[in-house]
PDB file of N, CA and C in Angstrom:
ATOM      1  N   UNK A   1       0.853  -1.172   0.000  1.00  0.00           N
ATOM      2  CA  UNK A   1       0.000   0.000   0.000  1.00  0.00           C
ATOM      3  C   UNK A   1       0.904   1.243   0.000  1.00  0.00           C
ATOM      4  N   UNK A   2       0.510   2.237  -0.962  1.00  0.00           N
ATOM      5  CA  UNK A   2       1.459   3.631  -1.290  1.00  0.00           C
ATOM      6  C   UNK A   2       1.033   4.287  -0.166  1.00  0.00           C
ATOM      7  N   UNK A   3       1.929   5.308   0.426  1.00  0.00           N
ATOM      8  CA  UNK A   3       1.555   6.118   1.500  1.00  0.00           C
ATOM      9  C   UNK A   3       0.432   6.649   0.990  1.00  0.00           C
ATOM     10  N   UNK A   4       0.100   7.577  -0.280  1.00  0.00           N
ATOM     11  CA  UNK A   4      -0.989   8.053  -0.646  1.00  0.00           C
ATOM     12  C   UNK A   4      -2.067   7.419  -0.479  1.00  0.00           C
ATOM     13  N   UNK A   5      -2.713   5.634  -0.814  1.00  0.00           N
ATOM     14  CA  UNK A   5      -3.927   5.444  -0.581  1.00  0.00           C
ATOM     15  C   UNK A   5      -3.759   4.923   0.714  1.00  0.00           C
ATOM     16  N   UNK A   6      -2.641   4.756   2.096  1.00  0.00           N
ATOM     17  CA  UNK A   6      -2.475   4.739   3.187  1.00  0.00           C
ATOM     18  C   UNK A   6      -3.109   6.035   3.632  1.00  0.00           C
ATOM     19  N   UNK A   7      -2.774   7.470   3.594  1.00  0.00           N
ATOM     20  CA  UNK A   7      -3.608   8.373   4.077  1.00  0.00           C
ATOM     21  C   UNK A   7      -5.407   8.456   3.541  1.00  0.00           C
ATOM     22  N   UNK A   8      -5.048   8.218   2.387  1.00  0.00           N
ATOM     23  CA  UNK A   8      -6.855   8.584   2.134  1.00  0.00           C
ATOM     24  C   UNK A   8      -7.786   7.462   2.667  1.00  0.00           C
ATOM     25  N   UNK A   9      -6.748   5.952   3.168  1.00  0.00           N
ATOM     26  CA  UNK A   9      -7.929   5.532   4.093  1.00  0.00           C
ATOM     27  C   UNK A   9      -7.821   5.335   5.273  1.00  0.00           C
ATOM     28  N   UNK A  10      -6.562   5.959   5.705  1.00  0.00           N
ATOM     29  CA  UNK A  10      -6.927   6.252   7.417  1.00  0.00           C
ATOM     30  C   UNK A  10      -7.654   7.447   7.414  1.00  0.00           C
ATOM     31  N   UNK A  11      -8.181   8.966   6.540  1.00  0.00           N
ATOM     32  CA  UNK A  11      -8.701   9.524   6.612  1.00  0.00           C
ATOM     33  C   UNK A  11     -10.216   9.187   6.400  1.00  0.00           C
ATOM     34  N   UNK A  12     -10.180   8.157   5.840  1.00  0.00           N
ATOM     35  CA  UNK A  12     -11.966   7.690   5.578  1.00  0.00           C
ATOM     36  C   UNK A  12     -11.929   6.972   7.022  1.00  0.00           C
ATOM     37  N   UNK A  13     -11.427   6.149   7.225  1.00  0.00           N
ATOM     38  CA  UNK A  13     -11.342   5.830   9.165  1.00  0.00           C
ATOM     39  C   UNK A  13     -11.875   6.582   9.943  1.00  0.00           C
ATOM     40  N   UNK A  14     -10.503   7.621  10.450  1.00  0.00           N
ATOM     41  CA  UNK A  14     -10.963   8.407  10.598  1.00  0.00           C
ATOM     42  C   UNK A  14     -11.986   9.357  10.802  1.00  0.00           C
ATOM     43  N   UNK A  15     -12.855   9.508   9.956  1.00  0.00           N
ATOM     44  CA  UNK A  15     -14.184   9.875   9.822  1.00  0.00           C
ATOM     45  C   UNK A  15     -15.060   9.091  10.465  1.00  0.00           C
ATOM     46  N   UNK A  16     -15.294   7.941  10.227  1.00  0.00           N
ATOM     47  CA  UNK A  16     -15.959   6.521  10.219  1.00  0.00           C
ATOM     48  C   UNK A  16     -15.839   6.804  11.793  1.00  0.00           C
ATOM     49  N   UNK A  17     -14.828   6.626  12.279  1.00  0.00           N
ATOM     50  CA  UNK A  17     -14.682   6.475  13.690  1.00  0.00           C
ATOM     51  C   UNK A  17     -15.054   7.922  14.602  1.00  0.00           C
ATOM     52  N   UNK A  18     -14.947   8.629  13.942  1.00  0.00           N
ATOM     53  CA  UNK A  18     -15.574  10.060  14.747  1.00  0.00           C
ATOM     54  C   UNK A  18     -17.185  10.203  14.752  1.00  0.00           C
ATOM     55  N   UNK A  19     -17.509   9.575  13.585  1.00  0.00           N
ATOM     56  CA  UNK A  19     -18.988   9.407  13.350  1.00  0.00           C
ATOM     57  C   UNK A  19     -19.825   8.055  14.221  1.00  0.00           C
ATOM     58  N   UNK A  20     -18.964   7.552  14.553  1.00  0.00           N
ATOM     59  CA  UNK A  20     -19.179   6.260  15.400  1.00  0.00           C
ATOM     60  C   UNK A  20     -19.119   6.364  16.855  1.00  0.00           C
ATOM     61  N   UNK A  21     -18.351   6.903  17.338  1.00  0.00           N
ATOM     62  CA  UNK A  21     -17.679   7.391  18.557  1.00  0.00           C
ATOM     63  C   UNK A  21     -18.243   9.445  19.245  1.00  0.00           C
ATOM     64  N   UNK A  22     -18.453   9.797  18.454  1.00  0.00           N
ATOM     65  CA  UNK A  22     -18.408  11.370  19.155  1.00  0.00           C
ATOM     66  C   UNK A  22     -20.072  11.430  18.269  1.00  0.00           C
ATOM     67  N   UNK A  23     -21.159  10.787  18.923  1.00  0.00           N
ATOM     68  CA  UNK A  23     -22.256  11.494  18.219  1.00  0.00           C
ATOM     69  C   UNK A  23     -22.929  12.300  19.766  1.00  0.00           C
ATOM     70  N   UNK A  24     -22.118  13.367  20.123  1.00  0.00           N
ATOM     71  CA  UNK A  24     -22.681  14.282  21.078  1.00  0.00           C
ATOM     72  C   UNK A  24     -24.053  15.657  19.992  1.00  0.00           C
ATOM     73  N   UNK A  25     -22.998  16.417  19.079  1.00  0.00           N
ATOM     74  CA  UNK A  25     -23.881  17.156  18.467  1.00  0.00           C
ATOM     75  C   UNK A  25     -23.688  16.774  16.988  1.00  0.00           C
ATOM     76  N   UNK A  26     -24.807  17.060  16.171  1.00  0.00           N
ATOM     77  CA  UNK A  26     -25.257  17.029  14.749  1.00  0.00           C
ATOM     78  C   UNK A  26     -24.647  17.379  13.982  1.00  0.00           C
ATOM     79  N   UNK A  27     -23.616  18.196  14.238  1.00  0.00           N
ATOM     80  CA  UNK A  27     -22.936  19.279  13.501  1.00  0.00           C
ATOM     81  C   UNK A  27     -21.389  18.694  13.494  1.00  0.00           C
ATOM     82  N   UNK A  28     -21.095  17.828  14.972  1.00  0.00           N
ATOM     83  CA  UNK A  28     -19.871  17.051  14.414  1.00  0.00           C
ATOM     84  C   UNK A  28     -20.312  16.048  13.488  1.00  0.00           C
ATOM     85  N   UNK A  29     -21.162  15.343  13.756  1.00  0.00           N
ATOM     86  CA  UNK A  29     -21.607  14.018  12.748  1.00  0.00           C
ATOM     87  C   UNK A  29     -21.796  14.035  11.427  1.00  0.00           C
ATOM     88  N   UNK A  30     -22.176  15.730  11.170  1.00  0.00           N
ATOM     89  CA  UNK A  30     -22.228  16.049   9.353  1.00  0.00           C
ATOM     90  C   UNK A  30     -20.807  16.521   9.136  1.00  0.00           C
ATOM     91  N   UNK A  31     -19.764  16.856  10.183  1.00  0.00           N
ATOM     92  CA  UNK A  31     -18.541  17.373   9.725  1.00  0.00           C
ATOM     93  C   UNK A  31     -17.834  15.787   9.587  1.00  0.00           C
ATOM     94  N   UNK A  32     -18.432  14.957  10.122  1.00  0.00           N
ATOM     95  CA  UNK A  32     -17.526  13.259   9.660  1.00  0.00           C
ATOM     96  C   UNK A  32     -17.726  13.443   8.485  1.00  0.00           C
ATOM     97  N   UNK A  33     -19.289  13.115   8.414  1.00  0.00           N
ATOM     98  CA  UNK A  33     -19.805  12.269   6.878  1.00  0.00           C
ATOM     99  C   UNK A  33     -19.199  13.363   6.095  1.00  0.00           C
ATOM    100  N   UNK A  34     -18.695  14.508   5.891  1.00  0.00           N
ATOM    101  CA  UNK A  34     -18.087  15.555   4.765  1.00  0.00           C
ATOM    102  C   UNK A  34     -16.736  14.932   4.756  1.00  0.00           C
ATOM    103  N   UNK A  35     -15.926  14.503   6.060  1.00  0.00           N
ATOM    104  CA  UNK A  35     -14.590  13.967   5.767  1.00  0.00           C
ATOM    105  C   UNK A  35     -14.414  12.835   5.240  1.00  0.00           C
ATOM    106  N   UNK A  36     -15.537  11.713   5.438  1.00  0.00           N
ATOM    107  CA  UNK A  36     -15.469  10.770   4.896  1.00  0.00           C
ATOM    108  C   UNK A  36     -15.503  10.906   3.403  1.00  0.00           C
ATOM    109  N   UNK A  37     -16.869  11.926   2.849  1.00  0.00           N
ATOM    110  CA  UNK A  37     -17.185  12.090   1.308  1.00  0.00           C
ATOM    111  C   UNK A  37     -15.566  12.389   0.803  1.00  0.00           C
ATOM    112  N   UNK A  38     -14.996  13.687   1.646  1.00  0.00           N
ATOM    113  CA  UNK A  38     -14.050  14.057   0.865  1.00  0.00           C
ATOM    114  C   UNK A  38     -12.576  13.404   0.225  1.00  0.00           C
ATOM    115  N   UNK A  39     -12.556  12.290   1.518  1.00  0.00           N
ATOM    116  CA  UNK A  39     -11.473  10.924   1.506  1.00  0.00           C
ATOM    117  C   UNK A  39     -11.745  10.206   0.093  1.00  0.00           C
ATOM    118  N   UNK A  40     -13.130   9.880   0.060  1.00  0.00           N
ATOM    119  CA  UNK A  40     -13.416   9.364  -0.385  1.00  0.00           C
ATOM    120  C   UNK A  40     -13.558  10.047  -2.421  1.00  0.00           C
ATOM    121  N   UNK A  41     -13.675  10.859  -2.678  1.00  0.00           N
ATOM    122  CA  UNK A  41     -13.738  11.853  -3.397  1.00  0.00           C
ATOM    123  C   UNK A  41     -12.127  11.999  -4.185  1.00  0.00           C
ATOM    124  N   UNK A  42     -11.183  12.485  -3.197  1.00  0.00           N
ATOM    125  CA  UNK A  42      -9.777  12.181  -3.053  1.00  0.00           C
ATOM    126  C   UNK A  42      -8.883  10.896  -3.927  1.00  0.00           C
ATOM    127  N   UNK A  43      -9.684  10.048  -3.344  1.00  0.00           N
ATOM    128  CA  UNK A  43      -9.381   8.563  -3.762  1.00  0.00           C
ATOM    129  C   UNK A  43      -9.889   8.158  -5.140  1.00  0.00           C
ATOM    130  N   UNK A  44     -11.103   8.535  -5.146  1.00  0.00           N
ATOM    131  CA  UNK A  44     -11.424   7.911  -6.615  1.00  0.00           C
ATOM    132  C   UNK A  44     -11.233   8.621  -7.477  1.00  0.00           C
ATOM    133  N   UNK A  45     -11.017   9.994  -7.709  1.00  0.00           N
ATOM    134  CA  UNK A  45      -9.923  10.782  -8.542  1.00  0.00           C
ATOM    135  C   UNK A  45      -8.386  10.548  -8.529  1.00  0.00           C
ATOM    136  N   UNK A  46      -7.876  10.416  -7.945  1.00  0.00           N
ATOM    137  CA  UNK A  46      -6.697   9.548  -7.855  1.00  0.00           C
ATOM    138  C   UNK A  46      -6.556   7.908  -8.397  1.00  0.00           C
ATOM    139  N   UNK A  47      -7.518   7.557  -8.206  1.00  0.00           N
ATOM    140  CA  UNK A  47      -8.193   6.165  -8.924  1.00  0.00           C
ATOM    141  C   UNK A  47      -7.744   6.206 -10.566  1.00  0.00           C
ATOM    142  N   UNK A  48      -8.991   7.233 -11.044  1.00  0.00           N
ATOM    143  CA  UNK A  48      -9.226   7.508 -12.282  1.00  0.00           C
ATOM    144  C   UNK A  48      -8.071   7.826 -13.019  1.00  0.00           C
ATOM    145  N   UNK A  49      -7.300   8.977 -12.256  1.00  0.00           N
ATOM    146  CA  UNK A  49      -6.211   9.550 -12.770  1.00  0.00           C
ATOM    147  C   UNK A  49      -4.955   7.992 -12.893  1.00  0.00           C
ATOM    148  N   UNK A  50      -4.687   7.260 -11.757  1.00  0.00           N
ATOM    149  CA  UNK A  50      -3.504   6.331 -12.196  1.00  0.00           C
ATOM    150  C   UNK A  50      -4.490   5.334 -12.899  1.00  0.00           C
ATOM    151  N   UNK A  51      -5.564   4.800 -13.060  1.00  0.00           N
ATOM    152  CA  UNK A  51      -5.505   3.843 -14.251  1.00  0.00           C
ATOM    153  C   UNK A  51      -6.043   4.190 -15.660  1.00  0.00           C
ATOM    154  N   UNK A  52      -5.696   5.960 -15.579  1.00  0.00           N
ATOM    155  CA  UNK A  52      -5.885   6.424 -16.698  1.00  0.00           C
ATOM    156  C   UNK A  52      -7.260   6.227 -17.834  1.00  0.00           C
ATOM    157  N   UNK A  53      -8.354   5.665 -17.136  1.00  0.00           N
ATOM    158  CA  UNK A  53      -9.415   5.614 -17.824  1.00  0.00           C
ATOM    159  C   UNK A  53     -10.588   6.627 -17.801  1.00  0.00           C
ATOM    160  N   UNK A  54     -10.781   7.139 -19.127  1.00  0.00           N
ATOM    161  CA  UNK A  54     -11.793   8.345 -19.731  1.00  0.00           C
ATOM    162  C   UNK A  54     -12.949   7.497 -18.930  1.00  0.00           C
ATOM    163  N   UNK A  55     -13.377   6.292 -19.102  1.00  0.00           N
ATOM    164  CA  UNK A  55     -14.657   6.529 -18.898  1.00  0.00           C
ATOM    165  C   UNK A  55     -15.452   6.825 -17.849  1.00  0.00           C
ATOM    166  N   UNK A  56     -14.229   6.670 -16.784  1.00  0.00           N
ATOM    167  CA  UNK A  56     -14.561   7.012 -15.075  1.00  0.00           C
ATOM    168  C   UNK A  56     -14.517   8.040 -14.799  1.00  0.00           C
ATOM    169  N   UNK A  57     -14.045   9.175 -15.232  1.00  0.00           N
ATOM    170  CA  UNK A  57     -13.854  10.676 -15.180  1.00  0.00           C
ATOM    171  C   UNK A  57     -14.817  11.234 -14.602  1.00  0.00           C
ATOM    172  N   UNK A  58     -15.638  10.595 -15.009  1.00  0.00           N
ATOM    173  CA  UNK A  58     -17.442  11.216 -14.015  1.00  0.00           C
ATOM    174  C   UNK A  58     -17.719  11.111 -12.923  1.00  0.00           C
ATOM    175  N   UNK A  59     -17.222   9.824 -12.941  1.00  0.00           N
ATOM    176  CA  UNK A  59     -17.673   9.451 -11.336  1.00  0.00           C
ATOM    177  C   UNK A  59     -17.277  10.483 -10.071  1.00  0.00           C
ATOM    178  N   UNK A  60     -15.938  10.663  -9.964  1.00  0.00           N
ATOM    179  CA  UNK A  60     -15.502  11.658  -9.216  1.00  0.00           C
ATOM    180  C   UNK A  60     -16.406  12.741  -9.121  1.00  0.00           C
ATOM    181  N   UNK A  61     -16.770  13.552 -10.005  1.00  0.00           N
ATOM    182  CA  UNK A  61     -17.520  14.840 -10.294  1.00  0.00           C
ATOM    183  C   UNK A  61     -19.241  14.638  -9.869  1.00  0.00           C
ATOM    184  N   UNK A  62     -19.690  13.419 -10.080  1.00  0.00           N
ATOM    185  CA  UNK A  62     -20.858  12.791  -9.709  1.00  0.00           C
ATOM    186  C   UNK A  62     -21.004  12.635  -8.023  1.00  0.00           C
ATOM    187  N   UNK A  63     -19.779  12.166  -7.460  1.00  0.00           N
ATOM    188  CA  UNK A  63     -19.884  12.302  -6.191  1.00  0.00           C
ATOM    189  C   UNK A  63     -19.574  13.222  -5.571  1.00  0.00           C
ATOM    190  N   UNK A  64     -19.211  13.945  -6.299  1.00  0.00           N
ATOM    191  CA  UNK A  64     -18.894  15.469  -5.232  1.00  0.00           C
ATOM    192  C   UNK A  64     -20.023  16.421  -5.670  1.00  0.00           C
ATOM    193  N   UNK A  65     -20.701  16.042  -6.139  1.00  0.00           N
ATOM    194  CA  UNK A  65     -22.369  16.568  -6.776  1.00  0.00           C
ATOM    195  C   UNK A  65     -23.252  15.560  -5.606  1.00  0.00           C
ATOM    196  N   UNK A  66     -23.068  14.340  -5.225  1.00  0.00           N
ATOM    197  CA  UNK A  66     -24.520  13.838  -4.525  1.00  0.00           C
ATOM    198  C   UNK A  66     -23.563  14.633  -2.922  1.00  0.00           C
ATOM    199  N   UNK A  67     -22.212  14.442  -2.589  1.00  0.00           N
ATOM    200  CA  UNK A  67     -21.781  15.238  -1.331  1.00  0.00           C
ATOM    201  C   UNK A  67     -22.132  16.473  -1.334  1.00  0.00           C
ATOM    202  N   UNK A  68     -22.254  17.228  -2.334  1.00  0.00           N
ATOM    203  CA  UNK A  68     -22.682  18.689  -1.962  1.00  0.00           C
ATOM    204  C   UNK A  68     -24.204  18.447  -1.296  1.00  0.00           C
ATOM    205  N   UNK A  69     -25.090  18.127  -2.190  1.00  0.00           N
ATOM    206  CA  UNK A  69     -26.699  17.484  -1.772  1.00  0.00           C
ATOM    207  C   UNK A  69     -26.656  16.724  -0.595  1.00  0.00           C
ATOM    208  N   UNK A  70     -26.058  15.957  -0.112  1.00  0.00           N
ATOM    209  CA  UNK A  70     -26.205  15.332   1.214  1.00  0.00           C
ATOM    210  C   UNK A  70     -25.306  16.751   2.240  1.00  0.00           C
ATOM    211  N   UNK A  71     -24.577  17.453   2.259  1.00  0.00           N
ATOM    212  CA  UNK A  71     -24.542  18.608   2.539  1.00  0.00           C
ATOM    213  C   UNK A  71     -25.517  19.558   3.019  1.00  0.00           C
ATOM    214  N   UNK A  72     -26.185  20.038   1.772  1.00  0.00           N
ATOM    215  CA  UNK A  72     -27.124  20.755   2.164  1.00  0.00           C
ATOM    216  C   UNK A  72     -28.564  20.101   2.720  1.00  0.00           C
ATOM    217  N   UNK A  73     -28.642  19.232   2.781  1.00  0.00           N
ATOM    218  CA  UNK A  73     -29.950  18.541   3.128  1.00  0.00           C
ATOM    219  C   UNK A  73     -29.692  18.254   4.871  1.00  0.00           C
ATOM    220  N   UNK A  74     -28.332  17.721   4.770  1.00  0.00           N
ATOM    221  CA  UNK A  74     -27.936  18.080   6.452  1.00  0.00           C
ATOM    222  C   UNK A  74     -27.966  19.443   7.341  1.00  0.00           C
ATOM    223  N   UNK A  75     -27.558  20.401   6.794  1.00  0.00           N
ATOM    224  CA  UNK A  75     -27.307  21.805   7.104  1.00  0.00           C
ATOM    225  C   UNK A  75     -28.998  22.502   7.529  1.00  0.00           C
ATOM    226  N   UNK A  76     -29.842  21.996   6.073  1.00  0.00           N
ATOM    227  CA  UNK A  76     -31.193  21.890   6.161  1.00  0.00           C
ATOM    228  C   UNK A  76     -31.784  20.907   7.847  1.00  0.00           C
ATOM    229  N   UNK A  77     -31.288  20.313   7.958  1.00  0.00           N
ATOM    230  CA  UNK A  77     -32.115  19.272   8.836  1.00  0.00           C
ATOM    231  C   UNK A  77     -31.419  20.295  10.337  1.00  0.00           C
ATOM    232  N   UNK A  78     -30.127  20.447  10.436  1.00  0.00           N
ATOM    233  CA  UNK A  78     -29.430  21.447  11.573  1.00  0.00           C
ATOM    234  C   UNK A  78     -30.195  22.816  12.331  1.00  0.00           C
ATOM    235  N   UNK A  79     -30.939  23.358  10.927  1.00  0.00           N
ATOM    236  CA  UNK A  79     -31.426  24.181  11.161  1.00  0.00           C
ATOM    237  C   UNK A  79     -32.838  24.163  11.515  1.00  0.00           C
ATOM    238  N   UNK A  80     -33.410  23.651  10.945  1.00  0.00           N
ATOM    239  CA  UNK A  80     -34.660  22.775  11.367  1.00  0.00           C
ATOM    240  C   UNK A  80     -34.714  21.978  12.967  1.00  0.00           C
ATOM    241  N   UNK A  81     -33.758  21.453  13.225  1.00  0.00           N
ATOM    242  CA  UNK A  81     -33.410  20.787  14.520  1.00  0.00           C
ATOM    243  C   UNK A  81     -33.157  21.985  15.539  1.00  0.00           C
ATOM    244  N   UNK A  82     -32.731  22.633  15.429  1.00  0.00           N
ATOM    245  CA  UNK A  82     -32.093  24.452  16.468  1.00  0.00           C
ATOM    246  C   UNK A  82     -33.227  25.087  15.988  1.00  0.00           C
ATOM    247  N   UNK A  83     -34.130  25.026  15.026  1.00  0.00           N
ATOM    248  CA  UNK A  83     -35.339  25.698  15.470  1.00  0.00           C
ATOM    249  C   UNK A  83     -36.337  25.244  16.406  1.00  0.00           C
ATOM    250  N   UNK A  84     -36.383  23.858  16.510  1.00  0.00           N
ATOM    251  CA  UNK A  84     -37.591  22.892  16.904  1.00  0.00           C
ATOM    252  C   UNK A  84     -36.808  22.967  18.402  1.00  0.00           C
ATOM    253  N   UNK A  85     -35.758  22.304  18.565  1.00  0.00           N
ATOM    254  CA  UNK A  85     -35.412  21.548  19.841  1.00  0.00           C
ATOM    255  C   UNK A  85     -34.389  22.575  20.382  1.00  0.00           C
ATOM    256  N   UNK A  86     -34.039  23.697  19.754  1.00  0.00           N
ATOM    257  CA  UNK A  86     -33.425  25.114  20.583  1.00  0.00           C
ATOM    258  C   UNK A  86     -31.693  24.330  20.466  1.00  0.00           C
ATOM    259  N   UNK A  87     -31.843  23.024  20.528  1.00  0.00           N
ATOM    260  CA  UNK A  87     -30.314  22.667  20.377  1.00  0.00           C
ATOM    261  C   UNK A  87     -29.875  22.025  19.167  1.00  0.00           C
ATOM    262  N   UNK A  88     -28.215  21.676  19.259  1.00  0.00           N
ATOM    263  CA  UNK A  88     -28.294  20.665  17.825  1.00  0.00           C
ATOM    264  C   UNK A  88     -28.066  19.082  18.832  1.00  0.00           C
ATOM    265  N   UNK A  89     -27.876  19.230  20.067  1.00  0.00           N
ATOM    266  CA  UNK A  89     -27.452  17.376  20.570  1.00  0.00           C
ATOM    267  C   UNK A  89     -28.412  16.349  20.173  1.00  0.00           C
ATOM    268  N   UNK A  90     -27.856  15.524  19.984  1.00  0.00           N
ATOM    269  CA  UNK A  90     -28.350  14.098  19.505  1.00  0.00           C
ATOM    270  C   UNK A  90     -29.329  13.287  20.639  1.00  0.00           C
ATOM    271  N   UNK A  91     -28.997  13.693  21.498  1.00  0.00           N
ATOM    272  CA  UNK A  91     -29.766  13.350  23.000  1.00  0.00           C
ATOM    273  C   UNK A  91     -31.109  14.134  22.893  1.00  0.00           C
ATOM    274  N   UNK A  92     -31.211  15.117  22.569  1.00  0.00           N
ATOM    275  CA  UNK A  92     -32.309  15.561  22.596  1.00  0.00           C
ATOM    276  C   UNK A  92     -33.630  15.135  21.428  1.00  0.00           C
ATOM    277  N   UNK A  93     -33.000  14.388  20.822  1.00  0.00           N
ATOM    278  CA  UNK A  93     -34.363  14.180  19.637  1.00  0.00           C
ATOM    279  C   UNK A  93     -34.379  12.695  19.782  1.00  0.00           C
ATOM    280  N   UNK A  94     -35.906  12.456  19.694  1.00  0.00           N
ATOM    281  CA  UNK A  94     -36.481  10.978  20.120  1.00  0.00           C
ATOM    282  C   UNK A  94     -37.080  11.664  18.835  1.00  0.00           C
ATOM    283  N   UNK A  95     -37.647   9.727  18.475  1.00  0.00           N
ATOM    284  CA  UNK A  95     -38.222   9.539  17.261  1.00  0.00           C
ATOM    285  C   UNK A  95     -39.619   8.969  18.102  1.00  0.00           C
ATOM    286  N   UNK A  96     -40.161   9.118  18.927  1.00  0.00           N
ATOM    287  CA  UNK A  96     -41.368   8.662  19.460  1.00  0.00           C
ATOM    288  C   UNK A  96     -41.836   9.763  19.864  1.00  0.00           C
ATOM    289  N   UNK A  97     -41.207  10.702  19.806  1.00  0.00           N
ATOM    290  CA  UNK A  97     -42.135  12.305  20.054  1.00  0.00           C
ATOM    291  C   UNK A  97     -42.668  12.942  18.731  1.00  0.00           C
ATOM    292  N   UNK A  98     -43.769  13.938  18.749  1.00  0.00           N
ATOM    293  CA  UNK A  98     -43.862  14.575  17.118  1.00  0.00           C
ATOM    294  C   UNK A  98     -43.565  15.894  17.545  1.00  0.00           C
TER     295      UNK A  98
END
């Protein structure tokens, strides 16, 4: 394993494990899933680029198009959550309340 795809997947780790481990507020848990996208993002452009194939070229650009959208749909839900429940903690929202 090249140091290069050695960092981009202890950085998807990384993520994985902060998102696993630290779900105190909402706002760290969407700052994982962005480190994970971006590891991940990282990698498969780097992918594309060493096995030199045109037809994957998209993909990269495709996922940093559905990460922007899972982005804002989080940011959306943050704000929505600090309007409703005054906070962003994870402790505070039950799914058996309306």
């Amino acid at each position: 394993m090249t140091p290069v795809h050695f960092a981009f997947s202890s950085a998807f780790i990384l993520g994985l494990t902060g998102l696993a481990f630290h779900r105190t507020h909402l706002l760290s848990a969407l700052l994982c899933l962005e480190g994970m996208m971006l590891s991940l993002f990282m990698a498969l452009s780097l992918w594309t680029v060493q096995l030199n194939a045109t037809s994957l070229c998209a993909a990269p650009m495709l996922l940093l198009a559905f990460s922007a959208c899972e982005a804002s749909a989080g940011l959306a839900l943050l704000v929505a959550t600090a309007r409703t429940h005054g906070t962003d903690h994870l402790q505070s929202l039950n799914l058996l309340q309306c």
